[in-house]
Each structure stands twice: as C-alpha cells, then as structure tokens.
Protein backbone atom coordinates (compact mmCIF):
# COMPACT_ATOMS: atom_id res chain seq x y z
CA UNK A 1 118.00 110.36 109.34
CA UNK A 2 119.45 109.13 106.01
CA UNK A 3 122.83 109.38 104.25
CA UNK A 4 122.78 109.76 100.41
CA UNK A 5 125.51 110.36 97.60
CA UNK A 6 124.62 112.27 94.56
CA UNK A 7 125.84 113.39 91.25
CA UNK A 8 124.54 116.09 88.74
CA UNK A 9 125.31 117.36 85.33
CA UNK A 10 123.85 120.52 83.62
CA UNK A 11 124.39 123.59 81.85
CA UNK A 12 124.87 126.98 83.33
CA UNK A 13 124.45 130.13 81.68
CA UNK A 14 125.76 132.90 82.54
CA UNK A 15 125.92 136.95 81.94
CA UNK A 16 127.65 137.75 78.82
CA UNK A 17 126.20 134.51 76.57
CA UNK A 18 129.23 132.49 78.32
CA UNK A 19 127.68 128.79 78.67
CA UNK A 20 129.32 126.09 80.46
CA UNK A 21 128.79 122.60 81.67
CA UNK A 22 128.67 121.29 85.18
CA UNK A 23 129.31 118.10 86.53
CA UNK A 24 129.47 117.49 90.17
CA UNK A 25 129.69 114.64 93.27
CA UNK A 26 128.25 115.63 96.68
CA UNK A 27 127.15 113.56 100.04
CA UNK A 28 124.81 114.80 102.34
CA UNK A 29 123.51 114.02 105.73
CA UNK A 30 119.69 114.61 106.41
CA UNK A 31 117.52 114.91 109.54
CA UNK A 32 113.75 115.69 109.19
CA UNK A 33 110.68 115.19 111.61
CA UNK A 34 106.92 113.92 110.42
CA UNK A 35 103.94 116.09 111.79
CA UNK A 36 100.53 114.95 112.98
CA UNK A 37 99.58 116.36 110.19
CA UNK A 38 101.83 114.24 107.64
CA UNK A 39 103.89 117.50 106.88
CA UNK A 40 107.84 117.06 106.97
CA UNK A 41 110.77 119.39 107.88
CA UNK A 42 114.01 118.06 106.80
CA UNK A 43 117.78 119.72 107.14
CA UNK A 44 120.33 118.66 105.10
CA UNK A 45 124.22 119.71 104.87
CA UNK A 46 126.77 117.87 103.09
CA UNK A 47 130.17 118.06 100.87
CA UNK A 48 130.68 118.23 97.17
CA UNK A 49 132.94 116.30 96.89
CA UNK A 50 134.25 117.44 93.16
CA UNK A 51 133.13 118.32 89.46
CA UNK A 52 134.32 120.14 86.64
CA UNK A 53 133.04 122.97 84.89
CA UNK A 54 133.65 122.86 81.31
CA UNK A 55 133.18 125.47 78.30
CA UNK A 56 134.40 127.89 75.66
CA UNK A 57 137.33 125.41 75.47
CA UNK A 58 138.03 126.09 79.23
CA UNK A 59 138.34 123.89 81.99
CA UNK A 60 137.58 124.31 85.92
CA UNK A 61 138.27 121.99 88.32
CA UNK A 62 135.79 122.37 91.46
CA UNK A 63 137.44 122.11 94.68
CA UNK A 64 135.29 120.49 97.84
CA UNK A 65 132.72 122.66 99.20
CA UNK A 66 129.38 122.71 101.45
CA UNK A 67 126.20 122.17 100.53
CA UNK A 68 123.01 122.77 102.95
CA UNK A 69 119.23 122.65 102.06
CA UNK A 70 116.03 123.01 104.00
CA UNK A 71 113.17 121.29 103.17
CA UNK A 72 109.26 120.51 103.60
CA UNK A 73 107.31 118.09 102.38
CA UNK A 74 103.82 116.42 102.27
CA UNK A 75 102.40 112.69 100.93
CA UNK A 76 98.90 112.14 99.80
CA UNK A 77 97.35 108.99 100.00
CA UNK A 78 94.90 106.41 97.88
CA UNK A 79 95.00 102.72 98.58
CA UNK A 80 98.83 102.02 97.20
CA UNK A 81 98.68 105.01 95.12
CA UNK A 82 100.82 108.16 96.74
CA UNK A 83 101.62 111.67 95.31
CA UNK A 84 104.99 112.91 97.44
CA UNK A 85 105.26 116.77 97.07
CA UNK A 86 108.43 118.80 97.91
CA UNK A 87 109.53 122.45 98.58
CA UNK A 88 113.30 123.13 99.48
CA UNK A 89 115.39 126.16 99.70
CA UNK A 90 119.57 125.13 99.16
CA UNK A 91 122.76 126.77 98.36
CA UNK A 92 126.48 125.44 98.16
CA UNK A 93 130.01 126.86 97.91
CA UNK A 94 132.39 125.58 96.32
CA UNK A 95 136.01 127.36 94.44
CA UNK A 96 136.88 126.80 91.37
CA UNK A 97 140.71 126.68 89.70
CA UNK A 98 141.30 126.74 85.77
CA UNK A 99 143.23 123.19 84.90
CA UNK A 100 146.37 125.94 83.76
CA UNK A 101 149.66 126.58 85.28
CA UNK A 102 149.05 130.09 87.87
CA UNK A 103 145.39 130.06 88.04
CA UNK A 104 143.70 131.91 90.80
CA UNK A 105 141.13 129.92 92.95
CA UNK A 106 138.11 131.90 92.40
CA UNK A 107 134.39 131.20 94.54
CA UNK A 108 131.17 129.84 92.78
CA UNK A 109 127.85 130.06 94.86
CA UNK A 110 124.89 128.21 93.84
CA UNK A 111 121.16 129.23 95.46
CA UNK A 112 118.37 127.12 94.84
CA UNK A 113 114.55 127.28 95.11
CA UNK A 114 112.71 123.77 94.41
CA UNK A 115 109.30 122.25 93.92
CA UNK A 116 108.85 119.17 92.67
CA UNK A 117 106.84 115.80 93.01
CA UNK A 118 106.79 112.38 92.95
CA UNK A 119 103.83 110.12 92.35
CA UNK A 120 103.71 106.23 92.16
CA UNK A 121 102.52 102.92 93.61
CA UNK A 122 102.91 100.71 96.40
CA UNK A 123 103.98 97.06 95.70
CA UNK A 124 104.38 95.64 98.70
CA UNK A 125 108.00 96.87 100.21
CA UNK A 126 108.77 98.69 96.73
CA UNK A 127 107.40 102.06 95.97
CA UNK A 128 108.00 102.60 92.26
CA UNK A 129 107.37 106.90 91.41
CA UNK A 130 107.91 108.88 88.24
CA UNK A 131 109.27 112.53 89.30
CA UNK A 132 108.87 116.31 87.68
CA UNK A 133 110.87 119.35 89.68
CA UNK A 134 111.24 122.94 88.74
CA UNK A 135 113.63 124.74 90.23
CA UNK A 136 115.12 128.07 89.65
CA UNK A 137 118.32 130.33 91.71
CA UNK A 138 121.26 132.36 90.91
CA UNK A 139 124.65 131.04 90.01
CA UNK A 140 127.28 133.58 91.55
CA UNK A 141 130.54 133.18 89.98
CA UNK A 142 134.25 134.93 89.62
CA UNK A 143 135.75 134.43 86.08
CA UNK A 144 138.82 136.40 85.34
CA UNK A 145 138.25 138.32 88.33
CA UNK A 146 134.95 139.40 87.83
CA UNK A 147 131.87 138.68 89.21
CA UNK A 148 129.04 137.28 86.62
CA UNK A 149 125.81 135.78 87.42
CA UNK A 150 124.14 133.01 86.24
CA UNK A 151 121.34 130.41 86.18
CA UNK A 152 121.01 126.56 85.00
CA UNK A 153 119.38 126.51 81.64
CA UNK A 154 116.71 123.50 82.04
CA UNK A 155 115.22 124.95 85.06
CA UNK A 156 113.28 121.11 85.04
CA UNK A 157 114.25 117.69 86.35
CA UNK A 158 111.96 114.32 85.21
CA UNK A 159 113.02 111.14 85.83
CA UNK A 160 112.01 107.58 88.12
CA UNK A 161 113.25 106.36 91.03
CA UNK A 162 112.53 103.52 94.00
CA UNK A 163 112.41 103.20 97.86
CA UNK A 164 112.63 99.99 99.24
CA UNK A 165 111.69 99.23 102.93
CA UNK A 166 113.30 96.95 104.78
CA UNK A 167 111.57 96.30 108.02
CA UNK A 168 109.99 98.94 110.02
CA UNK A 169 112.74 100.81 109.91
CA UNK A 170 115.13 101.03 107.05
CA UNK A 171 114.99 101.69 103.47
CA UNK A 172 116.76 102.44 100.12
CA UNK A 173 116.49 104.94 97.53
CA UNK A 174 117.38 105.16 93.96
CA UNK A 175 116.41 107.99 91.99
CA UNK A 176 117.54 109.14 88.58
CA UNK A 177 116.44 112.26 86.64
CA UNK A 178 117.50 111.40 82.82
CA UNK A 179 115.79 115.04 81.39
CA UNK A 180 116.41 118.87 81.85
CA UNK A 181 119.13 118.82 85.10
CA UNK A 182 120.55 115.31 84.58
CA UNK A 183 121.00 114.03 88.19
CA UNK A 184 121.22 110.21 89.82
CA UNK A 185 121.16 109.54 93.66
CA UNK A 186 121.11 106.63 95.68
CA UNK A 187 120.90 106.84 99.93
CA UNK A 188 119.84 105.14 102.79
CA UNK A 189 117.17 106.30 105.90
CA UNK A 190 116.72 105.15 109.19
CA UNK A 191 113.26 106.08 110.59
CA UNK A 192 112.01 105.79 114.59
C-alpha cells in the first residue's frame, strides 16, 4: 500500500488550435500485489485536489475531482542494476469554472494510456533511476458549452527520481520529471 501526493504541469491542445496550460495537485491511495512471477497489479484512486487551466488570456479554476488508474508492472534484475517497466490505464474528472463573475461549471475528463520505465542502481538502501514514459489519451472538455477534444502536447515524461528503504518494510519515493509533461511526486509504501 502507499500514499503519494503529486503535481503536474503541461500543455493541452485542443480542437480548434485552442492551447492551454495545466497545472494540477492530486493524492492518491495505491494497493498492488507481487506475483511469483515478479509481475505487479496495482489500483490506485485518489483526489485532485486543484489546478488551473490557463490560455488565450483565459483563466479556469479546477474544482476537486477523482482520479483512478490501474496498473502492471515488471522489474528486471542484474547484480544492483534494475530496469522497472510500467503499463497503466487512468482517467480523472474534474469541473472547471472561468475565474469571471456568472461562469458555468463545465466537466473536463482526462483518459490516459502509459508506458514508461525506470532503470538505475542499487546503493545499498537507495535506488537512484533515470525515467522515460510515453503516454497518450483524450482530453474531453466543455468550453462555452461545447464539447471539444483534446490531447497533451509532449506525449513524453523524462526525469530522475529515488526510493529509499527503510527496513524490511517501508520506503520513500521522490520522483521528478523536468521534460515533456513536467510532473514531481513524492509518497510513501508499506510492503508485507
């Protein structure tokens, strides 16, 4: 099980050449099970928490939402060197209100297909990784009641991150994408 806060900024782009950027906070709750066979299956769902959506001199204020993903997942092996890859499946929902005076609330829904990995080293109970994710999903939006559909326009994440262990038991993560979908987490796991 592990807890983790998150926040991501990006650009969305969206039918009609109408480009905006996102910035949003969410916390999530995870439970996954390890295989024999070293293959993972982890649930997540969790709130945003807020954000903004910004563009074409506009401003949106995101109201809380949900946010759910599925995942699976697989390490490889060698000595202290590991290769962590990922495949997930997530969506939010979240409504959105224009920072003027008589604005309607209006939905946004986000779906999102990932792959990604992480690769690194062992030293001793830190496991330093460098991380590359492609990811791609509609963006379902109402703007000025109507309906326009979008996508995030980086498609990519890279970045670094950490895990610490502490004990048999516990551990930390940091991780912080700094190119393509800009995105920094940091959460803790409790393993039996």
């Amino acid at each position: 099980m592990s807890v983790a806060a998150a926040a991501a900024s990006t650009r969305l782009v969206f039918d009609g050449d109408r480009d905006v950027d996102l910035d949003q906070q969410a916390i999530s709750v995870s439970v996954g099970q390890v295989r024999p066979s070293r293959w993972s299956v982890r649930g997540s769902l969790g709130v945003v928490l807020d954000g903004a959506l910004a563009g074409e001199g506009r401003r949106y204020e995101l109201d809380p939402g949900v946010v759910g993903a599925i995942a699976v997942a697989r390490p490889w092996t060698r000595g202290p060197w590991f290769v962590h890859g990922t495949a997930s499946l997530g969506a939010s929902r979240v409504t959105t209100t224009e920072r003027v005076d008589g604005a309607p609330t209006e939905g946004l829904v986000a779906i999102d297909a990932r792959i990604g990995a992480t690769a690194g080293r062992q030293l001793g109970p830190v496991m330093p990784y460098v991380l590359a994710r492609a990811f791609g999903g509609p963006v379902l939006w109402t703007i000025d009641g109507a309906g326009v559909t979008g996508t995030d326009a980086y498609h990519v994440q890279l970045g670094a991150g950490a895990t610490l262990s502490i004990g048999d038991a516990w551990s930390v993560m940091i991780d912080v994408a700094a190119l393509g979908e800009r995105a920094a987490s940091v959460g803790v796991s409790w393993r039996r």
